[in-house]
N, C-alpha and C. Protein backbone atom coordinates (compact mmCIF):
# COMPACT_ATOMS: atom_id res chain seq x y z
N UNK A 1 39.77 32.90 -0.97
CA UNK A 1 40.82 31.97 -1.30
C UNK A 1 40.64 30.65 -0.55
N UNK A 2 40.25 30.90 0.95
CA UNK A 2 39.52 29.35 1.61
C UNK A 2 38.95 28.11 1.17
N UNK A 3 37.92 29.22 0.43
CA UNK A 3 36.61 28.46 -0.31
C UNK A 3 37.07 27.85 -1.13
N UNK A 4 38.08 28.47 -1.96
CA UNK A 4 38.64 27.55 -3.34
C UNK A 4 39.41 26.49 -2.79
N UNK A 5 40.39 26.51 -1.96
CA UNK A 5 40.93 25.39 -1.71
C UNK A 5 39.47 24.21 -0.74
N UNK A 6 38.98 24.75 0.48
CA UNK A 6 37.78 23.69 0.14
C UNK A 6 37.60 22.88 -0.95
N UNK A 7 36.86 23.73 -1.85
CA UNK A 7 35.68 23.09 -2.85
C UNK A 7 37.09 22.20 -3.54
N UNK A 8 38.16 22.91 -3.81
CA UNK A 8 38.80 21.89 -4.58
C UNK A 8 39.13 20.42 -3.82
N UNK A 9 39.82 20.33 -2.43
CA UNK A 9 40.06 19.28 -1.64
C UNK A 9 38.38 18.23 -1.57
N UNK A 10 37.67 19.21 -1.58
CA UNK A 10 36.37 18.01 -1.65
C UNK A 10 36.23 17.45 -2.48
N UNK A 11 36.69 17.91 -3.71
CA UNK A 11 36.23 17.23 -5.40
C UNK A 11 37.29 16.33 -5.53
N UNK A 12 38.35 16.53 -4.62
CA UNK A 12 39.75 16.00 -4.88
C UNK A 12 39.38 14.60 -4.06
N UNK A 13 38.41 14.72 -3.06
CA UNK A 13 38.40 13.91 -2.32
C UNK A 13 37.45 13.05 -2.77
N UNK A 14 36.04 13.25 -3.69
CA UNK A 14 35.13 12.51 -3.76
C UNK A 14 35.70 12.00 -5.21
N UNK A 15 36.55 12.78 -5.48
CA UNK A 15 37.16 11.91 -7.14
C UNK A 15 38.00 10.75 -6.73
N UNK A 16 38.61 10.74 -5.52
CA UNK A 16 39.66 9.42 -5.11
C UNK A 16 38.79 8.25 -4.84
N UNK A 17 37.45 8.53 -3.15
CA UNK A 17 36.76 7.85 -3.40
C UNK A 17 35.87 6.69 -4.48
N UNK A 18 35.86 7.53 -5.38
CA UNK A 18 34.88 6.85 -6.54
C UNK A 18 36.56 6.00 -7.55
N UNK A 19 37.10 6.61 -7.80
CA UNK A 19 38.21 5.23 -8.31
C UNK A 19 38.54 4.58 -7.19
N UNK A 20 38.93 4.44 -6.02
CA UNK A 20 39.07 3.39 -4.96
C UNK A 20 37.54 2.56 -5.22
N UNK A 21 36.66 3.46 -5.43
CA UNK A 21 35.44 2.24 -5.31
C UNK A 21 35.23 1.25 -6.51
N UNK A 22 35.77 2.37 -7.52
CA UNK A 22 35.30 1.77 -8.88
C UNK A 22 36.74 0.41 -9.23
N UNK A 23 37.76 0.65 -8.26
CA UNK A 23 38.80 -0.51 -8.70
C UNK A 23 38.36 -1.52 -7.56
N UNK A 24 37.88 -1.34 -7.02
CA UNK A 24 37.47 -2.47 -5.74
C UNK A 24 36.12 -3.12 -6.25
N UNK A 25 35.26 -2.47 -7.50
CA UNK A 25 34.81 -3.19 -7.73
C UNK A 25 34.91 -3.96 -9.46
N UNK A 26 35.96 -3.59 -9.82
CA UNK A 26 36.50 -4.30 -10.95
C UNK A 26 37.04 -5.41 -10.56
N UNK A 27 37.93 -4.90 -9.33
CA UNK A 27 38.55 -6.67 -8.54
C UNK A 27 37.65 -7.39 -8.33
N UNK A 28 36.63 -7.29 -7.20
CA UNK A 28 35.81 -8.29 -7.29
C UNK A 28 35.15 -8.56 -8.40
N UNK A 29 34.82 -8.10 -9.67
CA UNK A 29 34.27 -8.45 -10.59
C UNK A 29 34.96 -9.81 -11.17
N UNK A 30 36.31 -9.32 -11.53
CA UNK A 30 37.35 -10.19 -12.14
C UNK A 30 37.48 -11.53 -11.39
N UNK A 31 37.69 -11.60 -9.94
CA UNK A 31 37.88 -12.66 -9.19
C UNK A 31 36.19 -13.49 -9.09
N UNK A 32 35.42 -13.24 -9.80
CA UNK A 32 34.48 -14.10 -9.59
C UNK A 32 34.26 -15.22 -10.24
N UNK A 33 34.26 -16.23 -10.56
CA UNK A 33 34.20 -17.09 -11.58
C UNK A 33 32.84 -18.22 -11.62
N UNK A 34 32.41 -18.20 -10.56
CA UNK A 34 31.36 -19.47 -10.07
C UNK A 34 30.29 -18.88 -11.13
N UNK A 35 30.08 -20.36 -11.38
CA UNK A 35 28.73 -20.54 -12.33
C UNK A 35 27.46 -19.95 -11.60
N UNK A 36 26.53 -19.70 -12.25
CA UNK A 36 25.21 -19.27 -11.45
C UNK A 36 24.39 -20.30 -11.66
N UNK A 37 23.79 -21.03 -10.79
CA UNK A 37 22.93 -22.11 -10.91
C UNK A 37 21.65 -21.82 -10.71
N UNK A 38 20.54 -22.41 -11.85
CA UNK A 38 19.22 -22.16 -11.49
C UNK A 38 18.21 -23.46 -11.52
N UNK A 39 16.91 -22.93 -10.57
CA UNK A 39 16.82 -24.13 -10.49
C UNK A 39 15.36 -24.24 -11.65
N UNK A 40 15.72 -25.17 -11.92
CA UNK A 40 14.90 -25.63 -13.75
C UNK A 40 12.94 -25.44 -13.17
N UNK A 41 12.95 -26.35 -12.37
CA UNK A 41 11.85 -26.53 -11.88
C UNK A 41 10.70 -25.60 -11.33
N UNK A 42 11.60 -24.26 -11.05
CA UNK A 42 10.75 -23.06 -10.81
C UNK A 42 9.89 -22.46 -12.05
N UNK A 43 10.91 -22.45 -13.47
CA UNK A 43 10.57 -21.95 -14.98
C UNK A 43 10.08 -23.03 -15.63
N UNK A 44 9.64 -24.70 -15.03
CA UNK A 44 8.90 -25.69 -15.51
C UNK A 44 7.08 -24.90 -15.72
N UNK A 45 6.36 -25.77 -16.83
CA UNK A 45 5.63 -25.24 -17.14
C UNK A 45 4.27 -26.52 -17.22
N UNK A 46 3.47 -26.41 -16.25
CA UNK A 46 2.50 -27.65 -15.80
C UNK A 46 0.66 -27.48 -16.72
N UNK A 47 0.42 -27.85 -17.57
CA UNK A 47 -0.57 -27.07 -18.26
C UNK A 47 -1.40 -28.18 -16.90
N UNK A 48 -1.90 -29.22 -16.78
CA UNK A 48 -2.65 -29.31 -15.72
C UNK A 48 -2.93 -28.87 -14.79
N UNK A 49 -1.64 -28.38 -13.97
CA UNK A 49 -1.65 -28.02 -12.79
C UNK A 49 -1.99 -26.39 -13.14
N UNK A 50 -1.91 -26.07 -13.79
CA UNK A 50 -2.73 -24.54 -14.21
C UNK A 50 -4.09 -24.62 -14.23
N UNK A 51 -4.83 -25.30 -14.79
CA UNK A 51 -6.09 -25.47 -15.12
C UNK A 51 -6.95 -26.13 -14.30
N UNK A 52 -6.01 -26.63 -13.36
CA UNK A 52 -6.97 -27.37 -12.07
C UNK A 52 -6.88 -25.52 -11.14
N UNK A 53 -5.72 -25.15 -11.29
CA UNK A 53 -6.11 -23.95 -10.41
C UNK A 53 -7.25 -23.28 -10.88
N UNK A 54 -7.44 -23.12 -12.20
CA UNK A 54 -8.31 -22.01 -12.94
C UNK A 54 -9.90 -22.19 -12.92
N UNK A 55 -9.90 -23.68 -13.08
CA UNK A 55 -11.18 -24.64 -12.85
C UNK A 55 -12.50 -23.60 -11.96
N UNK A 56 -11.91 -23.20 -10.24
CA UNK A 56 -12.83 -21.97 -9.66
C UNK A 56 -13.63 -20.89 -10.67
N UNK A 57 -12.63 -20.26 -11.27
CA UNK A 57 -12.95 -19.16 -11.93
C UNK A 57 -14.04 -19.85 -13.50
N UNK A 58 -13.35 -20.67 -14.04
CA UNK A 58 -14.00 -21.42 -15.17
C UNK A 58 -15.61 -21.59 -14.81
N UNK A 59 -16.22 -21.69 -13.84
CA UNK A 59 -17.59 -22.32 -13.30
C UNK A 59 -17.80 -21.22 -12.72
N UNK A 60 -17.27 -19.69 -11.93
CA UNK A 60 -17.70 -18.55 -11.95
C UNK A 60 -17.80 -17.93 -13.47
N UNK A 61 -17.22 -18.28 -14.18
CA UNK A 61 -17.65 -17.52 -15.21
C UNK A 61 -18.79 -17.66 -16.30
N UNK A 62 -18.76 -19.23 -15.96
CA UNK A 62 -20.16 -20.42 -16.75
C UNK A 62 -21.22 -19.85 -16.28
N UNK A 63 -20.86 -19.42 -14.74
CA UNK A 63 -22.36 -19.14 -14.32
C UNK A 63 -22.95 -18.18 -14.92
N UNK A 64 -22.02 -16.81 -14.36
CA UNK A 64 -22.06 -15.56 -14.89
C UNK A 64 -22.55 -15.11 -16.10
N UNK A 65 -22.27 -16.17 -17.62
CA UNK A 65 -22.50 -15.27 -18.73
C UNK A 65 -23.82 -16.55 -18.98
N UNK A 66 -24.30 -17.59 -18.14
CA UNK A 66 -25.57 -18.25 -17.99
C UNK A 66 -26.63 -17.28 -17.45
N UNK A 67 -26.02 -16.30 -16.49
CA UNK A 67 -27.44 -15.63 -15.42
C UNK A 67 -26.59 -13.86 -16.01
N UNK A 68 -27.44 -13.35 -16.72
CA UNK A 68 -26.61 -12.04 -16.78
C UNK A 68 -27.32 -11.21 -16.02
N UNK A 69 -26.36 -10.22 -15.87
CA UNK A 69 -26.66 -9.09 -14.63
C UNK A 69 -26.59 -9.91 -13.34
N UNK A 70 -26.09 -11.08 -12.75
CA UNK A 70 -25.70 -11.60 -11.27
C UNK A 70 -24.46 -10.17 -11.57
N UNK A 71 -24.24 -9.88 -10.21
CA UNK A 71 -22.82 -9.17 -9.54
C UNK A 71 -22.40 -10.16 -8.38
N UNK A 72 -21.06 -9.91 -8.38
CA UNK A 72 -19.95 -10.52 -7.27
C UNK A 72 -20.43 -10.48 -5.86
N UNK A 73 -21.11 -9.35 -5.71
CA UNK A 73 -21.92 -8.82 -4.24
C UNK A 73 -22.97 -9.61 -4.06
N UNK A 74 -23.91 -9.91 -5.41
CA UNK A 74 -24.97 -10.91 -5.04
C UNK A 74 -25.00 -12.51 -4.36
N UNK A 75 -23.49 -12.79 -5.57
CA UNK A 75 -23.24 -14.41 -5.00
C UNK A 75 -22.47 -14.58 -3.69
N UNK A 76 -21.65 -12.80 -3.35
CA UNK A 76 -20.89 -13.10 -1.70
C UNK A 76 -22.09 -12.77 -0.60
N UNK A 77 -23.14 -12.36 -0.91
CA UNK A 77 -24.63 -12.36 -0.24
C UNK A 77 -25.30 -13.51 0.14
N UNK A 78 -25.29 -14.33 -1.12
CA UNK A 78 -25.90 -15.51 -0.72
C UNK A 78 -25.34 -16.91 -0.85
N UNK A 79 -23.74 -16.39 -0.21
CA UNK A 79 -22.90 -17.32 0.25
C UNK A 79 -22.87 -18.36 -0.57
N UNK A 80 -22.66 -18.16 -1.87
CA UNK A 80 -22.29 -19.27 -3.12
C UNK A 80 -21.17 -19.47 -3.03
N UNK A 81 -20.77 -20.89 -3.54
CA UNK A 81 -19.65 -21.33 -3.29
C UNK A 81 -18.85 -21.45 -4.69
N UNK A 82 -19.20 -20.38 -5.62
CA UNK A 82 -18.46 -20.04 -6.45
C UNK A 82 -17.57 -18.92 -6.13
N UNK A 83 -18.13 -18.50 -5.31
CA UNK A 83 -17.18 -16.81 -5.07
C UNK A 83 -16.65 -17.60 -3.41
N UNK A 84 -16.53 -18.66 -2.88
CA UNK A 84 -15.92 -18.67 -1.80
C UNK A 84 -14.15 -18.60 -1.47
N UNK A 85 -13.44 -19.35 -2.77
CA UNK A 85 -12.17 -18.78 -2.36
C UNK A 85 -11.52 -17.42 -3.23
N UNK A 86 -12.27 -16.59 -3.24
CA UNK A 86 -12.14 -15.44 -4.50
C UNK A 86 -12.23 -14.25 -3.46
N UNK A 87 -11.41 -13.17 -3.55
CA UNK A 87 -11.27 -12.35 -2.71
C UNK A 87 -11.96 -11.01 -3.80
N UNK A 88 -12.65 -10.17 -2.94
CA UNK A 88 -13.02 -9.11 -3.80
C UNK A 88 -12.32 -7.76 -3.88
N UNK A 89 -10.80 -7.50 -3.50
CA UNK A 89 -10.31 -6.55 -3.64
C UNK A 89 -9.61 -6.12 -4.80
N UNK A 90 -9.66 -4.56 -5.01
CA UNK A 90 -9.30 -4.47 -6.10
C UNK A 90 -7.75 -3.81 -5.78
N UNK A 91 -7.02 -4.86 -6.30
CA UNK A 91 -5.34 -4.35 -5.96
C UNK A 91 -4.88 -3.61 -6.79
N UNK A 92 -4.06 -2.29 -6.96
CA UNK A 92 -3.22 -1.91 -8.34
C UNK A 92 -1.51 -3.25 -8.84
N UNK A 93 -2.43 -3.73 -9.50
CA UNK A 93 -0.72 -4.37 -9.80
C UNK A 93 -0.48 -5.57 -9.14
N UNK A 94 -1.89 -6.32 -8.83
CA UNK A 94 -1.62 -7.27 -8.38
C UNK A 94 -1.30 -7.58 -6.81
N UNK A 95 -0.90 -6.20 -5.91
CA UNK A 95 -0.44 -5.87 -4.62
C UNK A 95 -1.31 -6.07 -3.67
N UNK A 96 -1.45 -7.02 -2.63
CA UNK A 96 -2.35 -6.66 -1.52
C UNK A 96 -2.86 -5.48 -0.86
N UNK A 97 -4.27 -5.89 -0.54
CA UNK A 97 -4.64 -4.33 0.12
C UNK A 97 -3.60 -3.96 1.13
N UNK A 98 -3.10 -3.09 1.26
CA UNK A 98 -2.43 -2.24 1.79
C UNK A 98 -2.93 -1.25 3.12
N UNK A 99 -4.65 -0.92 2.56
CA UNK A 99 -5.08 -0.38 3.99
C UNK A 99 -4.12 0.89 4.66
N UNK A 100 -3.30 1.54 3.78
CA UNK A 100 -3.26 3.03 4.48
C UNK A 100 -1.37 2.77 5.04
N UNK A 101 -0.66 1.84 4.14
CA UNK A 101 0.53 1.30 4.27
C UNK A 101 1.13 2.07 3.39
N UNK A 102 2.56 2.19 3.04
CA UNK A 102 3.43 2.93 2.35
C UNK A 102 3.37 1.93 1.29
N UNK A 103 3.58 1.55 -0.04
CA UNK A 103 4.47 1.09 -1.60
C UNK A 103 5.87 0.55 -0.94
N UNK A 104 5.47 -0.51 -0.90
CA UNK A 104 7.00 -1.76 -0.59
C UNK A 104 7.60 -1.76 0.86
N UNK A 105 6.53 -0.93 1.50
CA UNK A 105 7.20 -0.39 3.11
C UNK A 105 7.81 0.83 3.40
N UNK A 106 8.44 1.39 2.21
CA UNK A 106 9.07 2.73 2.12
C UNK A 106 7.89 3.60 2.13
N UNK A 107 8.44 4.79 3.29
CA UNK A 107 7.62 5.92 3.71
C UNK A 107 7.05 6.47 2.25
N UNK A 108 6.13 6.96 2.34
CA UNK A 108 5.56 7.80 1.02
C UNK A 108 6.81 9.33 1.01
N UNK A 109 7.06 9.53 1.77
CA UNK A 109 8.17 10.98 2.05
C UNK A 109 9.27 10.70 1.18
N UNK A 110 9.34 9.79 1.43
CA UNK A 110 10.87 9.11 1.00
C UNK A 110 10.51 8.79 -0.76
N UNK A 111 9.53 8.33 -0.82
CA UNK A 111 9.55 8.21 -2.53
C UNK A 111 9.39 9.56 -3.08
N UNK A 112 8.69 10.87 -2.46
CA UNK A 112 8.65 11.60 -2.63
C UNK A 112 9.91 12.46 -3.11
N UNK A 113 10.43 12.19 -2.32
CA UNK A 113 11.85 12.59 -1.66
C UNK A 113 13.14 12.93 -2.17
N UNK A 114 13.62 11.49 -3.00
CA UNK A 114 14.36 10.69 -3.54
C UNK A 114 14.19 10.62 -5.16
N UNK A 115 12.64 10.11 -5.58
CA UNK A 115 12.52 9.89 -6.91
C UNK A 115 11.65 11.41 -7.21
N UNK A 116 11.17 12.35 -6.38
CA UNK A 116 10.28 13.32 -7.20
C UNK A 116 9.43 13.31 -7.50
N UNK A 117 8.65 13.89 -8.88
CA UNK A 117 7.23 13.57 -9.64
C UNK A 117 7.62 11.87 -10.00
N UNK A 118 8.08 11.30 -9.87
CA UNK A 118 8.15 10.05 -10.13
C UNK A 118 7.74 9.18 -9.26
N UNK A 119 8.02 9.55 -8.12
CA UNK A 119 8.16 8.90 -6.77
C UNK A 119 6.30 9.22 -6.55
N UNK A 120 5.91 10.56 -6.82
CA UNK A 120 4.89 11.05 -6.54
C UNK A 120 3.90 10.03 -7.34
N UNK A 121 4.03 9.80 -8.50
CA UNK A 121 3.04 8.83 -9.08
C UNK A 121 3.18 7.40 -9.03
N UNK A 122 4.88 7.25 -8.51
CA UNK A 122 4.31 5.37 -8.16
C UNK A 122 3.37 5.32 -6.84
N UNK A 123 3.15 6.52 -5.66
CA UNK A 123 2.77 6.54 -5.05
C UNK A 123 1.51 6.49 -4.84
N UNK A 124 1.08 7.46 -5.98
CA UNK A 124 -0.36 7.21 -6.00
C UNK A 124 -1.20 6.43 -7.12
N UNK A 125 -0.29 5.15 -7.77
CA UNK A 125 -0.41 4.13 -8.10
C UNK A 125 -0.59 3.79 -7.74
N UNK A 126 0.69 2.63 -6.56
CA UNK A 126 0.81 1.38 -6.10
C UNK A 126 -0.62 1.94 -4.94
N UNK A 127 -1.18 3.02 -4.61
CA UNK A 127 -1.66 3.18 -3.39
C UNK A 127 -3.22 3.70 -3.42
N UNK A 128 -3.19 2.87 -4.85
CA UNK A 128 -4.91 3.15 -5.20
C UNK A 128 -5.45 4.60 -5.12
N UNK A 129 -4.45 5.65 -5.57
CA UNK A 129 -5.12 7.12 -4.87
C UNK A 129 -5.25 7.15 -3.99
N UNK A 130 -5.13 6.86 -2.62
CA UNK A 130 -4.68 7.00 -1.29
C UNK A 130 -4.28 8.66 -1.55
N UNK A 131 -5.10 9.36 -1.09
CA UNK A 131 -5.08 10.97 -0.61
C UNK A 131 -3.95 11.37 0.44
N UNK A 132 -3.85 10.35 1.11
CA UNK A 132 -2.60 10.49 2.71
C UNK A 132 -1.67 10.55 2.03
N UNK A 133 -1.55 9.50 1.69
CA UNK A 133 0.07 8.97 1.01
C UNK A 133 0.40 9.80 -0.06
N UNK A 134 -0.33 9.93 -0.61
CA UNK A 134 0.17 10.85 -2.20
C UNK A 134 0.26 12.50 -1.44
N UNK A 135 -0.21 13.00 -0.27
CA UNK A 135 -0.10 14.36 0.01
C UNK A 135 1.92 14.14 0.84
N UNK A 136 1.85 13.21 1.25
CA UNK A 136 3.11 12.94 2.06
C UNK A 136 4.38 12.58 1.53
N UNK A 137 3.74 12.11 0.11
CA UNK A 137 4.96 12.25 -1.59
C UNK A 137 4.81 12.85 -1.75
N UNK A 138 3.76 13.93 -2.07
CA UNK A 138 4.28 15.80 -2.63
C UNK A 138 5.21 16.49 -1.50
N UNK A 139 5.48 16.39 -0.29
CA UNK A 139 5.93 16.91 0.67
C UNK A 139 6.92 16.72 0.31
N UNK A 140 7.36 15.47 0.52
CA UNK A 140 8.49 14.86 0.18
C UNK A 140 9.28 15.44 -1.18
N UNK A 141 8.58 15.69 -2.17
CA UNK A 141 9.01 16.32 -3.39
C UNK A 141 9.18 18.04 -3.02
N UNK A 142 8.72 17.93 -2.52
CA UNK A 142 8.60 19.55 -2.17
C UNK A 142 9.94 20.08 -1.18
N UNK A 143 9.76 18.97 -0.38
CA UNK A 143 11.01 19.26 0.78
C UNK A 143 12.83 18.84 -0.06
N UNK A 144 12.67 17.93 -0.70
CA UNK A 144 13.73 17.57 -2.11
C UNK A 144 13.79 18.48 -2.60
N UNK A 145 13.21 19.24 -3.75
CA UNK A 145 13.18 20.66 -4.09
C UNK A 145 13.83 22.10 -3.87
N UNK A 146 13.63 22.16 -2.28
CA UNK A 146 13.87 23.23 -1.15
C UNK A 146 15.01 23.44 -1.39
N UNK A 147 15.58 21.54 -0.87
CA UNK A 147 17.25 21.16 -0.11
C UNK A 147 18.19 21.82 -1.05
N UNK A 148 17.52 21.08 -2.58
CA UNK A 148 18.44 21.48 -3.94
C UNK A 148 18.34 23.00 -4.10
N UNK A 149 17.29 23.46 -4.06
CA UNK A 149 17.73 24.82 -4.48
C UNK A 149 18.15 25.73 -3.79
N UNK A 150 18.40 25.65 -1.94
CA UNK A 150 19.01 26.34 -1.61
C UNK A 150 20.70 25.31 -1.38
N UNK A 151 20.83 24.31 -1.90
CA UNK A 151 22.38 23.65 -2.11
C UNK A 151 23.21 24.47 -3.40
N UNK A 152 21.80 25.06 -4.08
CA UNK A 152 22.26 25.40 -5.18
C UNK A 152 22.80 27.21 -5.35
N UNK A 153 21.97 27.77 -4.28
CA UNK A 153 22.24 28.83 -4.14
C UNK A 153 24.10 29.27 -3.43
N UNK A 154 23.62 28.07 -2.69
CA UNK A 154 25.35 27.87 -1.55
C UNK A 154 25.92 27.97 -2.57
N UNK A 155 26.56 26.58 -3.40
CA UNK A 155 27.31 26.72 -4.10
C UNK A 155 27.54 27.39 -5.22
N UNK A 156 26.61 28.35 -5.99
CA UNK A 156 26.71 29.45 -6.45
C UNK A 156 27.15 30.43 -6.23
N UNK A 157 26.93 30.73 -4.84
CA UNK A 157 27.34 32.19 -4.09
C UNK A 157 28.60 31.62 -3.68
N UNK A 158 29.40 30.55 -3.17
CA UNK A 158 30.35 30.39 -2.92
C UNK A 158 31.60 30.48 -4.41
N UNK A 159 31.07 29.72 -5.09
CA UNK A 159 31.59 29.96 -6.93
C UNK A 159 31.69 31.48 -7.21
N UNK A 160 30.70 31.97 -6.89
CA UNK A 160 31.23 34.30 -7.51
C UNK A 160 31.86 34.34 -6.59
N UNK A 161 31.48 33.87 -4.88
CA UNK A 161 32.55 34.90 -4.27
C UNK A 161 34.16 34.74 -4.29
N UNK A 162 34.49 33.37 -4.52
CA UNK A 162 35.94 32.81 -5.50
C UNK A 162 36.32 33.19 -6.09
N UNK A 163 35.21 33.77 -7.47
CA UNK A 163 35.93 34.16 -8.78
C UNK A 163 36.02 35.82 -8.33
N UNK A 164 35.34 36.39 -8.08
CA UNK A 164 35.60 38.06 -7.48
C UNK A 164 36.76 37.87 -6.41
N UNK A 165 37.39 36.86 -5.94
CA UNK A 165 38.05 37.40 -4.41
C UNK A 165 39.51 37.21 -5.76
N UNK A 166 39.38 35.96 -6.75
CA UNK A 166 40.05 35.92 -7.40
C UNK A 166 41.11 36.73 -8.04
N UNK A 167 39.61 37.77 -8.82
CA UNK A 167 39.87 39.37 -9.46
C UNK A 167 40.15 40.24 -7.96
């Protein structure tokens, strides 16, 4: 009979919470009115100033399909100054090498953790197959897993022993 009043005062309690939250944030919704200002000049669109950037690559590539079979290794060998401001890493997604770092700073455990098989493959996305990191998101999925299914057992066994103390 404990248990039932528990479980009910908790539901009673996380149901008040969430309308106190959900009207606190209708108020502030309502009271907002300010315009959102953007600034034009960021979404301006410079075809010069593109093509002076691109210009490097334009004359690596003249060369390239001029001399076939050169590789990237040959011209950073003999210090050509076509490949001098050109970095040779290969990023997933555009992301700096990373070198053995977590996906956005967040622990690999934690994506594991939190998002699951989901978490598990942005992981070993963003992280080039990184073997560390992707074993430390399965953990993480694994240890997520555990929590739930013995949360799930609790509140199961607490649910029959209610309805039997019931009867």
């Amino acid at each position: 009979m404990t248990m039932k009043k528990f479980i009910l005062k908790s539901v009673s309690l996380i149901l008040a919470i969430s309308l106190l939250s959900a009207q606190n944030f209708s108020i502030m919704a309502s009271t907002t009115t300010a315009a959102v200002e953007f600034e034009e000049s960021v979404f301006s669109y410079d075809d010069d100033l593109l093509l002076a950037e691109l210009s490097e690559l334009d004359e690596l590539d003249a060369y390239i399909e001029a001399n076939e079979g050169t590789t990237f290794d040959e011209l950073t060998n003999e210090n050509s100054p076509l490949v001098a401001n050109i970095e040779s890493t290969a990023s997933p997604m555009g992301m700096a090498d990373q070198s053995g770092e977590p996906p956005l700073g967040i622990p690999s455990f934690l994506w594991g953790c939190v998002f699951g098989v989901v978490g598990l493959v942005i992981v070993y996305i963003m992280t080039d197959s990184d073997m560390d990191q992707t074993k430390k998101a399965m953990w993480g999925c694994v240890a997520s897993t555990a929590v739930s299914v013995v949360l799930y057992m609790v509140v199961w066994g607490a649910w029959a022993s209610a309805v039997d103390a019931a009867y």
